[in-house]
Protein backbone atom coordinates (compact mmCIF):
# COMPACT_ATOMS: atom_id res chain seq x y z
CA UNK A 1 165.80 127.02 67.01
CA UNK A 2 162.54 127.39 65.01
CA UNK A 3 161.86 131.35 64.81
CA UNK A 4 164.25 132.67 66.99
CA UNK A 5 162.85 130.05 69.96
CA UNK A 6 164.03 126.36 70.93
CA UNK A 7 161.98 123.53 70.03
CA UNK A 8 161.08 121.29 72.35
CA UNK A 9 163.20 117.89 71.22
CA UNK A 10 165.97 120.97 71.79
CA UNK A 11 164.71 121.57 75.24
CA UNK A 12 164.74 117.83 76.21
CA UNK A 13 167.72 117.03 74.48
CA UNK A 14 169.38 119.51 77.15
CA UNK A 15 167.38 117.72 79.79
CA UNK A 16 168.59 114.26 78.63
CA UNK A 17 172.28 115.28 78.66
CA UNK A 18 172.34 117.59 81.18
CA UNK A 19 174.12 120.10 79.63
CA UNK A 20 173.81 122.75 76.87
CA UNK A 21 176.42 122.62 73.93
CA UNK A 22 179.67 124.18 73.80
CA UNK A 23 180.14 126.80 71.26
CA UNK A 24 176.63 126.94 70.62
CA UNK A 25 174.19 129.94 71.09
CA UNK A 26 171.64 128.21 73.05
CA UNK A 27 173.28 129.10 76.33
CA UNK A 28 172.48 132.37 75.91
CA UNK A 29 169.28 132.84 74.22
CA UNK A 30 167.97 131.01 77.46
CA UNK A 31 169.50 133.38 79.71
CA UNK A 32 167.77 136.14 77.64
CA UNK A 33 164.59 134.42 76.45
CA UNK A 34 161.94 134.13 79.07
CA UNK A 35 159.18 131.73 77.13
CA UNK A 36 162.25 129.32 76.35
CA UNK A 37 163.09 129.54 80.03
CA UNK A 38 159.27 128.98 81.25
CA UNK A 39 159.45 125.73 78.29
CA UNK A 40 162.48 124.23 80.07
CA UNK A 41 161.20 124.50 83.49
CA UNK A 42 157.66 123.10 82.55
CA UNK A 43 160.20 119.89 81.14
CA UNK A 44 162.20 119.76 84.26
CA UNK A 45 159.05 119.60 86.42
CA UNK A 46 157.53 117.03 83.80
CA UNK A 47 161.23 114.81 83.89
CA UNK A 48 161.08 115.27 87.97
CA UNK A 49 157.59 114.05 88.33
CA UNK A 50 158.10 111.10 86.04
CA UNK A 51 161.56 109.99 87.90
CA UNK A 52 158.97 110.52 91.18
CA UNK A 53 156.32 107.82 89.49
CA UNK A 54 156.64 104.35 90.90
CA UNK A 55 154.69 103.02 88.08
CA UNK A 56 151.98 100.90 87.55
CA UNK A 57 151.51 98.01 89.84
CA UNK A 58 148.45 95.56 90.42
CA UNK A 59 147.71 94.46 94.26
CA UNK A 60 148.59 91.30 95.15
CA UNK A 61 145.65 89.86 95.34
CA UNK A 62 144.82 90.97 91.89
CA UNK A 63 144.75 87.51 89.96
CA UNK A 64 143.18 85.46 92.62
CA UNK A 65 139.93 88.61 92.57
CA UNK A 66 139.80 87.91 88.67
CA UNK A 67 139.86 84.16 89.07
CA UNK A 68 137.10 84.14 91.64
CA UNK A 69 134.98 86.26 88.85
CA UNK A 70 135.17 83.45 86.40
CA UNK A 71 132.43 81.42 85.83
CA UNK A 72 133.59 77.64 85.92
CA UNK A 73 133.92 76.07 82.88
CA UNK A 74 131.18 74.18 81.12
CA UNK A 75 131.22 70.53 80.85
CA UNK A 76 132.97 68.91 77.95
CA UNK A 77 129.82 67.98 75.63
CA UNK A 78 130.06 63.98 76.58
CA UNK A 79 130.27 65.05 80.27
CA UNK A 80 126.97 66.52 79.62
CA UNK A 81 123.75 64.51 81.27
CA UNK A 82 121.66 64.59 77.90
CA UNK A 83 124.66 64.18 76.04
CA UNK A 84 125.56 60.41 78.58
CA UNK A 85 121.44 59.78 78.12
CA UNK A 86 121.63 59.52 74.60
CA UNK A 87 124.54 57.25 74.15
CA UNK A 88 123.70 54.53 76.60
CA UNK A 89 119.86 54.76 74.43
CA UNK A 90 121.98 54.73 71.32
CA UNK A 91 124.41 51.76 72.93
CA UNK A 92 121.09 49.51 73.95
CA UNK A 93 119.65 49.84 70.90
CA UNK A 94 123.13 48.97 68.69
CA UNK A 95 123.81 45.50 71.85
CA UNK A 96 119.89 44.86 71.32
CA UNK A 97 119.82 45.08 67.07
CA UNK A 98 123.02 43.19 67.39
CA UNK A 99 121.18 40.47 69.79
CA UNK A 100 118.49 40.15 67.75
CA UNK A 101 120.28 39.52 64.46
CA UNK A 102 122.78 37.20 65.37
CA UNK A 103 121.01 35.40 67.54
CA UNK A 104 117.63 33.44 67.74
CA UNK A 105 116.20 35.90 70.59
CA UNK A 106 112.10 35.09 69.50
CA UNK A 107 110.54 35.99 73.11
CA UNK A 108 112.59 39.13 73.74
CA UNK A 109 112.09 40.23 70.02
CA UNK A 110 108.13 39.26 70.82
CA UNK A 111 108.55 41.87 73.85
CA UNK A 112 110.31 44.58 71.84
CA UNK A 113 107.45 44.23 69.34
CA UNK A 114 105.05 44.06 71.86
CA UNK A 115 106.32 47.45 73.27
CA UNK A 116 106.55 48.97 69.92
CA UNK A 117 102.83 48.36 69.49
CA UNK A 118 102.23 50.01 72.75
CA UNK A 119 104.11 52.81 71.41
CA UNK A 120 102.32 52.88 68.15
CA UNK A 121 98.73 52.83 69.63
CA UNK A 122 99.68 55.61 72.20
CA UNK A 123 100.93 58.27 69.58
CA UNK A 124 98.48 57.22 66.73
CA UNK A 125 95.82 59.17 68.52
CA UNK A 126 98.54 61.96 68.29
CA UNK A 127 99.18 61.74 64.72
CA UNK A 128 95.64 61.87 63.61
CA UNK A 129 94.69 64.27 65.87
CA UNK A 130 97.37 66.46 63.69
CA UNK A 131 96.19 65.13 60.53
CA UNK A 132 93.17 66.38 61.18
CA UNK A 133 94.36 69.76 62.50
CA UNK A 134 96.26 70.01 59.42
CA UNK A 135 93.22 69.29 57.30
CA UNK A 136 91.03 71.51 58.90
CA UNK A 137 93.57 74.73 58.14
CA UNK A 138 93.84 73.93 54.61
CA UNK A 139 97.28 72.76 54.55
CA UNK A 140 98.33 76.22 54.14
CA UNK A 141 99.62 76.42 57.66
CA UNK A 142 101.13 73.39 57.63
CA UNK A 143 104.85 74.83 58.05
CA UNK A 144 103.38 77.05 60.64
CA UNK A 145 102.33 73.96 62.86
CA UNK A 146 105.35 72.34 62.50
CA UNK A 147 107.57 75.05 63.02
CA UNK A 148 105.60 75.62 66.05
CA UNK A 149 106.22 71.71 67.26
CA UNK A 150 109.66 72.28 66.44
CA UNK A 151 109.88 75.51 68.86
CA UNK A 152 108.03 73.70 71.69
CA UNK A 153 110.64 71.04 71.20
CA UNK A 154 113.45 73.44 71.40
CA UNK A 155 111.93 74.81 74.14
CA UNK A 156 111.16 71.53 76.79
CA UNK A 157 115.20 70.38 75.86
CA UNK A 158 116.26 74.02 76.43
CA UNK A 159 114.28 73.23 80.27
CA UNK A 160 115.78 70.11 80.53
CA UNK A 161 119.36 71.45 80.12
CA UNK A 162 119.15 74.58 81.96
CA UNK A 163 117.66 72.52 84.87
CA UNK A 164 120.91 70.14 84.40
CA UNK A 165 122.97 72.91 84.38
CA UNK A 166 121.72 74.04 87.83
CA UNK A 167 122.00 71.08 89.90
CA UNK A 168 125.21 70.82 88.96
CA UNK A 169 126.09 74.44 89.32
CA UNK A 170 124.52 75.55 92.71
């Protein structure tokens, strides 16, 4: 008893056991004390609710409700389109190196030439055209520009991928 009054681990400890102590004086300060009385009825109501709860419990069809709400999983990165593109390129060009070195393979190393030098005379244009652009800015913008190609890069193989994405995710 804290100032003439029952705590409350008192109070529950005669709710737990169900009975008040023998010999002890706690019998009959709750006959005579009415906020002690009003404490111990407001913890048998609390106990009685509780033993009333049934608990928590999900619905059954909980998990499957959750698992419908999950995105499907993205591709491994080798499943990936870009990601197949690149290593057949990569795997051509190792086989065609390979062809060409260890093996006397003059007309199809004429046509690879030949195709490089169709390359090259396309994108020279290209590359003097930003020469020039360069030059006419000073060459203080110069990290500018290229950060900006690198952006527009970014950019046309973000498209590329998101577009993968979507025909593959309808």
């Amino acid at each position: 008893m804290n100032n003439e009054h029952l705590t409350d681990e008192q109070i529950q400890n005669i709710l737990d056991t169900g009975m008040l102590k023998a010999g002890s004086i706690l019998p009959l300060h709750l006959g005579t004390c009415a906020n002690c009385q009003k404490r111990l009825d407001s913890f048998r109501q609390l106990y009685a609710g509780l033993a009333a709860d049934p608990g928590f419990a999900l619905p059954p069809a909980f998990a499957d409700s959750v698992l419908d709400k999950i995105s499907a999983s993205r591709p491994v990165f080798w499943e990936r389109p870009a990601a197949k593109i690149a290593m057949a390129i990569g795997t051509a060009a190792v086989i065609l190196a390979g062809l060409l070195i260890f093996m006397d393979m003059k007309p199809l190393a004429r046509g690879t030439l030949q195709v490089f030098d169709t390359l090259k005379t396309t994108f020279l244009p290209l590359s003097v055209q930003i020469k020039q652009l360069f030059f006419w800015v000073g060459g203080n913008a110069k990290p500018f520009i290229l950060g900006g190609l690198g952006l527009l890069s970014a950019a046309l193989v973000d498209h590329f991928l998101s577009r993968q994405v979507m025909r593959h995710n309808p």
